[in-house]
C-alpha atoms as a PDB file:
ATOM      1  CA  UNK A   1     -39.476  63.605-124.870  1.00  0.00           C
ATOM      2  CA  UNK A   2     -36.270  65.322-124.104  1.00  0.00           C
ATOM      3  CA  UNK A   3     -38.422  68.902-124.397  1.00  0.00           C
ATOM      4  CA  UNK A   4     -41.261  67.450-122.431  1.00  0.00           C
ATOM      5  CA  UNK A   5     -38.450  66.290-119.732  1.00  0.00           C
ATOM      6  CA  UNK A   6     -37.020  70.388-119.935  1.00  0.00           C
ATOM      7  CA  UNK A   7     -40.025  71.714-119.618  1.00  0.00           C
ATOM      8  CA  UNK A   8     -40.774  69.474-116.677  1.00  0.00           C
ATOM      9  CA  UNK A   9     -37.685  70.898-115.184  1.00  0.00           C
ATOM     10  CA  UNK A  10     -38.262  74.445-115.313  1.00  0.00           C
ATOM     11  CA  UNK A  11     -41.575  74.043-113.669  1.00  0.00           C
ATOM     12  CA  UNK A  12     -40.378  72.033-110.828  1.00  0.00           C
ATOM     13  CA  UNK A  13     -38.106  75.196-110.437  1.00  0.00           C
ATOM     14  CA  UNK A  14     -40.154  77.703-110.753  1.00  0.00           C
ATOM     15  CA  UNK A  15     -42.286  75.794-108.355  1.00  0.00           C
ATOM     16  CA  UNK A  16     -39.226  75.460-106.196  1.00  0.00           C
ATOM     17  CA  UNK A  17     -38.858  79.514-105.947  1.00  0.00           C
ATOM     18  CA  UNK A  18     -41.978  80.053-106.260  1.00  0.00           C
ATOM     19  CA  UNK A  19     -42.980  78.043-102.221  1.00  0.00           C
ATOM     20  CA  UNK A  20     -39.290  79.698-101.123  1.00  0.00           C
ATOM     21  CA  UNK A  21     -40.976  83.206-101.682  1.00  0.00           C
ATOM     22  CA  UNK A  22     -44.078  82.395-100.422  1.00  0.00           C
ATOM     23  CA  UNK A  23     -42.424  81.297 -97.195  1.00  0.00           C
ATOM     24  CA  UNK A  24     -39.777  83.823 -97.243  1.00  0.00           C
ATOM     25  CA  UNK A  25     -43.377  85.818 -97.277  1.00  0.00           C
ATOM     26  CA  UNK A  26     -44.987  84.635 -94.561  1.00  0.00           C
ATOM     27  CA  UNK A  27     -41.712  84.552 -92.647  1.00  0.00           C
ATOM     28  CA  UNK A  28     -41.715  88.147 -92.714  1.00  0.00           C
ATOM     29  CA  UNK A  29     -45.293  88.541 -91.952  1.00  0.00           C
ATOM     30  CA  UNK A  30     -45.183  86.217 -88.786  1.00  0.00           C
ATOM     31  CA  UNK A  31     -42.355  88.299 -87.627  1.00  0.00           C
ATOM     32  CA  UNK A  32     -44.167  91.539 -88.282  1.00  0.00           C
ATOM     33  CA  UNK A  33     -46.922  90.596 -86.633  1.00  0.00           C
ATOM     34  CA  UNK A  34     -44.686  89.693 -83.482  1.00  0.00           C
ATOM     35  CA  UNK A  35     -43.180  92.654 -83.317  1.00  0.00           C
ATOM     36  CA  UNK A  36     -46.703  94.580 -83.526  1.00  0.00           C
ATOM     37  CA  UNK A  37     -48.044  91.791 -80.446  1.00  0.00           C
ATOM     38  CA  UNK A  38     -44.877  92.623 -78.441  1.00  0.00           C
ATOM     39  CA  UNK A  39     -44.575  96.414 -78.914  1.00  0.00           C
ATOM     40  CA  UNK A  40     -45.286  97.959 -75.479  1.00  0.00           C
ATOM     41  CA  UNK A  41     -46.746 101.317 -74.095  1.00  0.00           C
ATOM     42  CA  UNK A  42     -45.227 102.705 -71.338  1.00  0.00           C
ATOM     43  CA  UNK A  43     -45.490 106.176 -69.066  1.00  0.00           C
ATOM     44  CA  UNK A  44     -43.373 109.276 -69.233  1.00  0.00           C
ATOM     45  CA  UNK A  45     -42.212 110.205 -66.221  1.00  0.00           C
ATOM     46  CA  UNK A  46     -42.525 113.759 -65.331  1.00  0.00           C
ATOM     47  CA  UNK A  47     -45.461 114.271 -67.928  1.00  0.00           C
ATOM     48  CA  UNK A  48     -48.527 113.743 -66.359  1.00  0.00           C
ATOM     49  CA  UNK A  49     -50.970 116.744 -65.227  1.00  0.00           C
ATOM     50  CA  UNK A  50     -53.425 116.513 -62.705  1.00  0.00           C
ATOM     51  CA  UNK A  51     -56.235 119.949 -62.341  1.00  0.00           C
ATOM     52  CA  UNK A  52     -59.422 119.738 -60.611  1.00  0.00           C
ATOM     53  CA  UNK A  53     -62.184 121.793 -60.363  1.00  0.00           C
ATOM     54  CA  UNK A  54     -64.380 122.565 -56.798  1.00  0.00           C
ATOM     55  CA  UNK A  55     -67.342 124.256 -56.113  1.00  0.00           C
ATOM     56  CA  UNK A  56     -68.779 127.498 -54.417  1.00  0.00           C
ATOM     57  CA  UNK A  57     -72.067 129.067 -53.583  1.00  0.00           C
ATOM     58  CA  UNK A  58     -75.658 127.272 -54.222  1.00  0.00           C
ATOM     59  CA  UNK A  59     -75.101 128.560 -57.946  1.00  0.00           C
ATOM     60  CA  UNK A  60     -72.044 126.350 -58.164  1.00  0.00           C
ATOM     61  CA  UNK A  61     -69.155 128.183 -59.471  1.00  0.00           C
ATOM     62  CA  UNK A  62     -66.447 126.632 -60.515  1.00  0.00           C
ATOM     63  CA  UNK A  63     -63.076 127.093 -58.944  1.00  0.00           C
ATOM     64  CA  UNK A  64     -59.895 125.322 -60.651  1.00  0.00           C
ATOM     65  CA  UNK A  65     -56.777 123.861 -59.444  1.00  0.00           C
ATOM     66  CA  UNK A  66     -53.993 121.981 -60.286  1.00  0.00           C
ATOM     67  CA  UNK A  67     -50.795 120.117 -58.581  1.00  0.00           C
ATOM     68  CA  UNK A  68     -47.643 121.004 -59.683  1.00  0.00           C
ATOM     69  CA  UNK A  69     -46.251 117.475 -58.751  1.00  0.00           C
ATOM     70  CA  UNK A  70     -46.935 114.180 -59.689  1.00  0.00           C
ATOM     71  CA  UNK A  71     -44.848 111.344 -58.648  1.00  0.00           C
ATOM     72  CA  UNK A  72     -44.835 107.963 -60.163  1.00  0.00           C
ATOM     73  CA  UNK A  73     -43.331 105.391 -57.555  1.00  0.00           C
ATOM     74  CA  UNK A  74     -44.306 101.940 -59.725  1.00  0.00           C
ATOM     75  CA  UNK A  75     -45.109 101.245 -63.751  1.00  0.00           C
ATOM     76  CA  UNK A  76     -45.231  98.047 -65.574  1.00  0.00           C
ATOM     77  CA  UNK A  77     -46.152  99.372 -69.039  1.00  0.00           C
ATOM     78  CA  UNK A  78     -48.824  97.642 -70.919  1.00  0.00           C
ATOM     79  CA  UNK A  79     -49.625  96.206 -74.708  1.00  0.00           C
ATOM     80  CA  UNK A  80     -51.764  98.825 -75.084  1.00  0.00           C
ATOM     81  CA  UNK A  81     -52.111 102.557 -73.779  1.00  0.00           C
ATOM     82  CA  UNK A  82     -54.595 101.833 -71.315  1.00  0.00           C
ATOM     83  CA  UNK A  83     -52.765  98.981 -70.061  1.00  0.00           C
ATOM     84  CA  UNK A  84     -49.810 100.496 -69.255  1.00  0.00           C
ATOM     85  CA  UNK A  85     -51.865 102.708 -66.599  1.00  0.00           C
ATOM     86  CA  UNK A  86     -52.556  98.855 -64.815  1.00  0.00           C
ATOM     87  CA  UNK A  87     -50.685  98.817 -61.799  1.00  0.00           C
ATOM     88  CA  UNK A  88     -49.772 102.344 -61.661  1.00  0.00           C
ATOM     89  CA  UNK A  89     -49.047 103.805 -58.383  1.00  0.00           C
ATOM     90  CA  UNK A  90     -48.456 107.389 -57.782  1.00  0.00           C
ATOM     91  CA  UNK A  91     -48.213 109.976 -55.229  1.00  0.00           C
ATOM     92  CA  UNK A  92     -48.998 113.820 -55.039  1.00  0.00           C
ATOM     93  CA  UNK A  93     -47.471 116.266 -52.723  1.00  0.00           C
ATOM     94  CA  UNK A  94     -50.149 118.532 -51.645  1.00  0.00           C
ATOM     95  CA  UNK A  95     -47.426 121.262 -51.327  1.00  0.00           C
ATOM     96  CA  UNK A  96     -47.620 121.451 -55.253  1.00  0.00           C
ATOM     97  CA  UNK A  97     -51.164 122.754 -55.234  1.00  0.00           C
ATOM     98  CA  UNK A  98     -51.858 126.069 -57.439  1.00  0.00           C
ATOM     99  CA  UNK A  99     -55.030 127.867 -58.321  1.00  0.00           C
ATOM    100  CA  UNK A 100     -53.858 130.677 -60.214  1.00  0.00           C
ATOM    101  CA  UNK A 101     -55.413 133.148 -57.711  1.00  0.00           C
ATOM    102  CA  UNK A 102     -53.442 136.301 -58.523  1.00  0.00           C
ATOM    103  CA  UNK A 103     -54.280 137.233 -55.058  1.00  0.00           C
ATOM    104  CA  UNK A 104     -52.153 134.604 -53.652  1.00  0.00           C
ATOM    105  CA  UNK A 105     -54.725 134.417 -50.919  1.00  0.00           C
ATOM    106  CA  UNK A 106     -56.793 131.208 -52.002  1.00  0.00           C
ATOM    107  CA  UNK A 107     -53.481 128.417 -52.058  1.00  0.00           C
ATOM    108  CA  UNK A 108     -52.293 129.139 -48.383  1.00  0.00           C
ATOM    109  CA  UNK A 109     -55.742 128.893 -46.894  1.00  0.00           C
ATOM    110  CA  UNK A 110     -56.858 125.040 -49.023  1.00  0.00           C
ATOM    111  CA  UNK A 111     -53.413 124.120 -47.603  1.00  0.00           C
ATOM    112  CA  UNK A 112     -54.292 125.074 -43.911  1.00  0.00           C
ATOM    113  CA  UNK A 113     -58.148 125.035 -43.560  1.00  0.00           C
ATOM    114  CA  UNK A 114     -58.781 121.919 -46.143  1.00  0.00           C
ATOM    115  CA  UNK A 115     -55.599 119.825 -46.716  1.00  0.00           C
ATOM    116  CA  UNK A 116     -54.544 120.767 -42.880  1.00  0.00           C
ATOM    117  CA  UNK A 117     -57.184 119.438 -40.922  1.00  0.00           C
ATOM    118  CA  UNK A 118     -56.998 115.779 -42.445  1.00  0.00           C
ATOM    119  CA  UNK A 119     -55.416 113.162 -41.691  1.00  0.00           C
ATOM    120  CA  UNK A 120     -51.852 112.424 -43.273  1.00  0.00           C
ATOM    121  CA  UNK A 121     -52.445 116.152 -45.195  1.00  0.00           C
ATOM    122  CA  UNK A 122     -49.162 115.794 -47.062  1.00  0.00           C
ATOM    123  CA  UNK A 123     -50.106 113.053 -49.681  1.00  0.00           C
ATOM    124  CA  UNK A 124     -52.442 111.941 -52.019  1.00  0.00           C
ATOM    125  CA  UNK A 125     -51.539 108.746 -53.222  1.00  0.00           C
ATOM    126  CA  UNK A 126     -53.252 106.174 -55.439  1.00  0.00           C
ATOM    127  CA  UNK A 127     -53.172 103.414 -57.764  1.00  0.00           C
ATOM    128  CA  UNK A 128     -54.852 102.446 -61.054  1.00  0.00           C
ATOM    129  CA  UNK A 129     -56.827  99.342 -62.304  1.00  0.00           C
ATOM    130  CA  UNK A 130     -57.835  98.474 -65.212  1.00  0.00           C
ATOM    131  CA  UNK A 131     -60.063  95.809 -66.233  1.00  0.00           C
ATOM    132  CA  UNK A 132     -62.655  94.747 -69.242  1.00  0.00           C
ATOM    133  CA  UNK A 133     -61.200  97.999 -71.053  1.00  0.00           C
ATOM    134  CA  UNK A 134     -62.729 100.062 -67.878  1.00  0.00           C
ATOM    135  CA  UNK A 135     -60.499 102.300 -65.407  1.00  0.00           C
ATOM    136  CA  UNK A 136     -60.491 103.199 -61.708  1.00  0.00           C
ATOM    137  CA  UNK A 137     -58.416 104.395 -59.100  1.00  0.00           C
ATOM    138  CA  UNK A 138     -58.066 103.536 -55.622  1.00  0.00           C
ATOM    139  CA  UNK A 139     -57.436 106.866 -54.200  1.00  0.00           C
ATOM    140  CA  UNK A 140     -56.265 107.697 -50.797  1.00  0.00           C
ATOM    141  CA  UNK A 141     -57.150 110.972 -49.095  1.00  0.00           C
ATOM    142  CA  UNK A 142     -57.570 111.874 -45.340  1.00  0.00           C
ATOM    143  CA  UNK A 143     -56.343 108.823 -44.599  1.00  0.00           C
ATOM    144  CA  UNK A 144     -58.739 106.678 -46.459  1.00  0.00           C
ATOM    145  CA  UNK A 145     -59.022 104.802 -49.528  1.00  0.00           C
ATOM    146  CA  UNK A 146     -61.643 104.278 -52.030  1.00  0.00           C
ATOM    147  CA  UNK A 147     -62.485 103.450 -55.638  1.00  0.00           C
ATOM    148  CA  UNK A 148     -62.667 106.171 -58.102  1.00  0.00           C
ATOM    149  CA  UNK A 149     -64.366 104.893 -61.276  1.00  0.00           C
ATOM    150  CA  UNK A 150     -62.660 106.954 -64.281  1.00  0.00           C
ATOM    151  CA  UNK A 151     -63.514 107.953 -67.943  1.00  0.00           C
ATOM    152  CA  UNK A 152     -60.728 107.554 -70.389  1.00  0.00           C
ATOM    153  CA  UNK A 153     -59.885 108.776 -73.896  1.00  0.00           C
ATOM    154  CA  UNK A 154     -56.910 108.143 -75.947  1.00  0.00           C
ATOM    155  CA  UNK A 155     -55.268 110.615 -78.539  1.00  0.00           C
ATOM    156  CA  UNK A 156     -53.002 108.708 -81.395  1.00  0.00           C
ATOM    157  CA  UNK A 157     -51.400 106.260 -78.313  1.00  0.00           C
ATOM    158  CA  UNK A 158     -49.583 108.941 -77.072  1.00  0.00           C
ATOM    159  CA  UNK A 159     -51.791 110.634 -74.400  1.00  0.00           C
ATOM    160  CA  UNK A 160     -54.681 108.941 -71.854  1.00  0.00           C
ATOM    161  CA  UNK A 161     -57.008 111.764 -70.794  1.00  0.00           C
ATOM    162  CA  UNK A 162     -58.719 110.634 -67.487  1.00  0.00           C
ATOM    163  CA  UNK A 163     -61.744 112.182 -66.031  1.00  0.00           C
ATOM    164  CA  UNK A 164     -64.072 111.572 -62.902  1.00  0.00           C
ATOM    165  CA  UNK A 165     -65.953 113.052 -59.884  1.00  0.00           C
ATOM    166  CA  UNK A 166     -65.473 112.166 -56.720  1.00  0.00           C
ATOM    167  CA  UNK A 167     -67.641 112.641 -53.636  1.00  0.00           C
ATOM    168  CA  UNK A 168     -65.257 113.946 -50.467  1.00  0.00           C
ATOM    169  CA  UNK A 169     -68.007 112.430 -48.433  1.00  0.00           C
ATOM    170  CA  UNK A 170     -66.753 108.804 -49.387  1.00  0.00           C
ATOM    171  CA  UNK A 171     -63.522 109.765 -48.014  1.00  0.00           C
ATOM    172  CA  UNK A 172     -64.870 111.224 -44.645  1.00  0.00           C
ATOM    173  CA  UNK A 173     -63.525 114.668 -45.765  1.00  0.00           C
ATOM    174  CA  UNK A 174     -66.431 116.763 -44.704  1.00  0.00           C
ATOM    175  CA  UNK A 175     -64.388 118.276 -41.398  1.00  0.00           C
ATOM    176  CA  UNK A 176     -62.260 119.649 -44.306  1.00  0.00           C
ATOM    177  CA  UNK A 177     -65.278 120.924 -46.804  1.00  0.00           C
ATOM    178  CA  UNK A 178     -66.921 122.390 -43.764  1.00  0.00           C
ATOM    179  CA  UNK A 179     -63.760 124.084 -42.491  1.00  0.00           C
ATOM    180  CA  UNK A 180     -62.882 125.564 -45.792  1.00  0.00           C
ATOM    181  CA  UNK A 181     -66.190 126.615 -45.984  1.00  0.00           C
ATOM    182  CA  UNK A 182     -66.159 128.574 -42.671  1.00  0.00           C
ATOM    183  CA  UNK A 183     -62.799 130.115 -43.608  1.00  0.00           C
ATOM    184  CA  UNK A 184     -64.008 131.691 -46.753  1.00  0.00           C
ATOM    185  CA  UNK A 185     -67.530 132.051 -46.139  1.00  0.00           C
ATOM    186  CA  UNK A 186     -68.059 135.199 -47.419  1.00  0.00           C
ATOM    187  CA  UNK A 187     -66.738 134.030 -50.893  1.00  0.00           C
ATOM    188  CA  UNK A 188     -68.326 131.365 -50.600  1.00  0.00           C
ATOM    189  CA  UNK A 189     -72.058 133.016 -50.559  1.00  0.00           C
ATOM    190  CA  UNK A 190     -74.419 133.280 -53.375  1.00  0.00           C
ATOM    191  CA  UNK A 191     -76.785 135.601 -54.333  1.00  0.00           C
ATOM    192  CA  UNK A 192     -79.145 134.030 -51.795  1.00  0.00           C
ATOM    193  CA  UNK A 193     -76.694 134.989 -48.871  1.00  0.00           C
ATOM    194  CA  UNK A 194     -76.388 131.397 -48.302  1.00  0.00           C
ATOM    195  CA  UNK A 195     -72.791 130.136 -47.957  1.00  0.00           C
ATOM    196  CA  UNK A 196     -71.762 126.688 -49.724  1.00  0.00           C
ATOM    197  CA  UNK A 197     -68.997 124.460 -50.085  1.00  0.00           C
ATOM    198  CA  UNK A 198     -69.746 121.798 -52.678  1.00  0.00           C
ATOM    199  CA  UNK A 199     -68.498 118.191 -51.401  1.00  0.00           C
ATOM    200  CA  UNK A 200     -68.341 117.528 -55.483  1.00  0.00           C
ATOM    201  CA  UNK A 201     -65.175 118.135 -56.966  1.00  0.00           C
ATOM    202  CA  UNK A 202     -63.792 116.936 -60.921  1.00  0.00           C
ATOM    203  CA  UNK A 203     -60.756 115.361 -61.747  1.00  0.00           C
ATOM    204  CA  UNK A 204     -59.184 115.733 -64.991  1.00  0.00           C
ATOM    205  CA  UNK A 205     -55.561 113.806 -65.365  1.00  0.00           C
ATOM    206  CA  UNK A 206     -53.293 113.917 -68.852  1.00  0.00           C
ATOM    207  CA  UNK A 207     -50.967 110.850 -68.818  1.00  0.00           C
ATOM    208  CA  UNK A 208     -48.201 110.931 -71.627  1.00  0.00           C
ATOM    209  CA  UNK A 209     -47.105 107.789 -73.199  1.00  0.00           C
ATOM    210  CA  UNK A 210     -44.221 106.322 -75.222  1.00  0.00           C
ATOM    211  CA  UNK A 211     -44.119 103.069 -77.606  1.00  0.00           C
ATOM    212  CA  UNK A 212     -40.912 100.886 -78.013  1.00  0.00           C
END
């Protein structure tokens, strides 16, 4: 009886140990999991790129851009990369613009026959949405703003490449297209001796993220 009674004993405390472990156990994985619900994305400042890419002639050549400056004046972060861009709001000093042209020829004249002859020609400003895991932008240019919708890929939750094309005609930006157009209208003509400014122009943005 007495070893029946023992025996009886140790199980009750093996038992005993045994649920404490199994809690301790799921104590640690509740609190794991927590910290993986609660860990947040959010932007690095001064690491975001924005480059476009116009068009020229009825062949459509490509001519490539970028701006030097990209300020972000509000940020929330997010639970995920692409959340963190919700909310965004940023603004672009069209001073920054650079082409590359190692004639130093093409910058000056965007700045004073395109960006010059719109309205509010210092800024571009805009803000992001995001919503059923799609992206936009409500982009203001020439005093206007519209909706951008925006392809979006994301490399190991530390970079959001964004990607679109927007139509200047949407933003009433055709005085500008046309006036560019006239300024550099010989470049600007094809084979065909016709002279063309597309109204078509790419965006490509890198946004850099952190996780804490």
């Amino acid at each position: 009886m007495k070893k029946i009674t023992y025996a009886f004993f140790c199980s009750l405390v093996l038992l005993s140990f045994s649920c404490k472990d199994a809690k301790k156990n799921q104590e640690v994985k509740d609190a794991q999991e927590v910290s993986e619900s609660t860990e947040m994305f959010s932007i690095i400042e001064d690491s975001s790129k924005v480059s476009f890419t116009a068009y020229k002639t009825t062949e459509k050549v490509p001519v490539s851009g970028e701006f030097k400056e990209i300020n972000i004046t509000k940020s929330q972060g997010g639970s995920t990369p692409l959340e963190a861009l919700n909310g965004l709001e940023f603004s672009i000093p069209v001073s920054s613009l650079f082409t590359n042209d190692p004639t130093g020829v093409r910058d000056p004249k965007l700045l004073e026959f395109f960006f010059g002859v719109m309205k509010n020609p210092e800024l571009i400003s805009g803000s992001f949405k995001v919503e059923d895991n799609k992206c936009s932008v409500d982009l203001t240019l020439n005093g206007e703003t519209h909706n951008l919708p925006l392809e979006h890929a994301t490399a190991d939750d530390s970079k959001i490449t964004l990607t679109g094309v927007m139509n200047l005609e949407d933003w009433n930006a055709m005085d500008a297209v046309n006036s560019i157009n006239k300024a550099c209208e010989i470049l600007h003509t094809g084979k065909d001796g016709v002279s063309k400014t597309w109204s078509e122009v790419a965006l490509n943005a890198e946004v850099m993220l952190q996780k804490k």
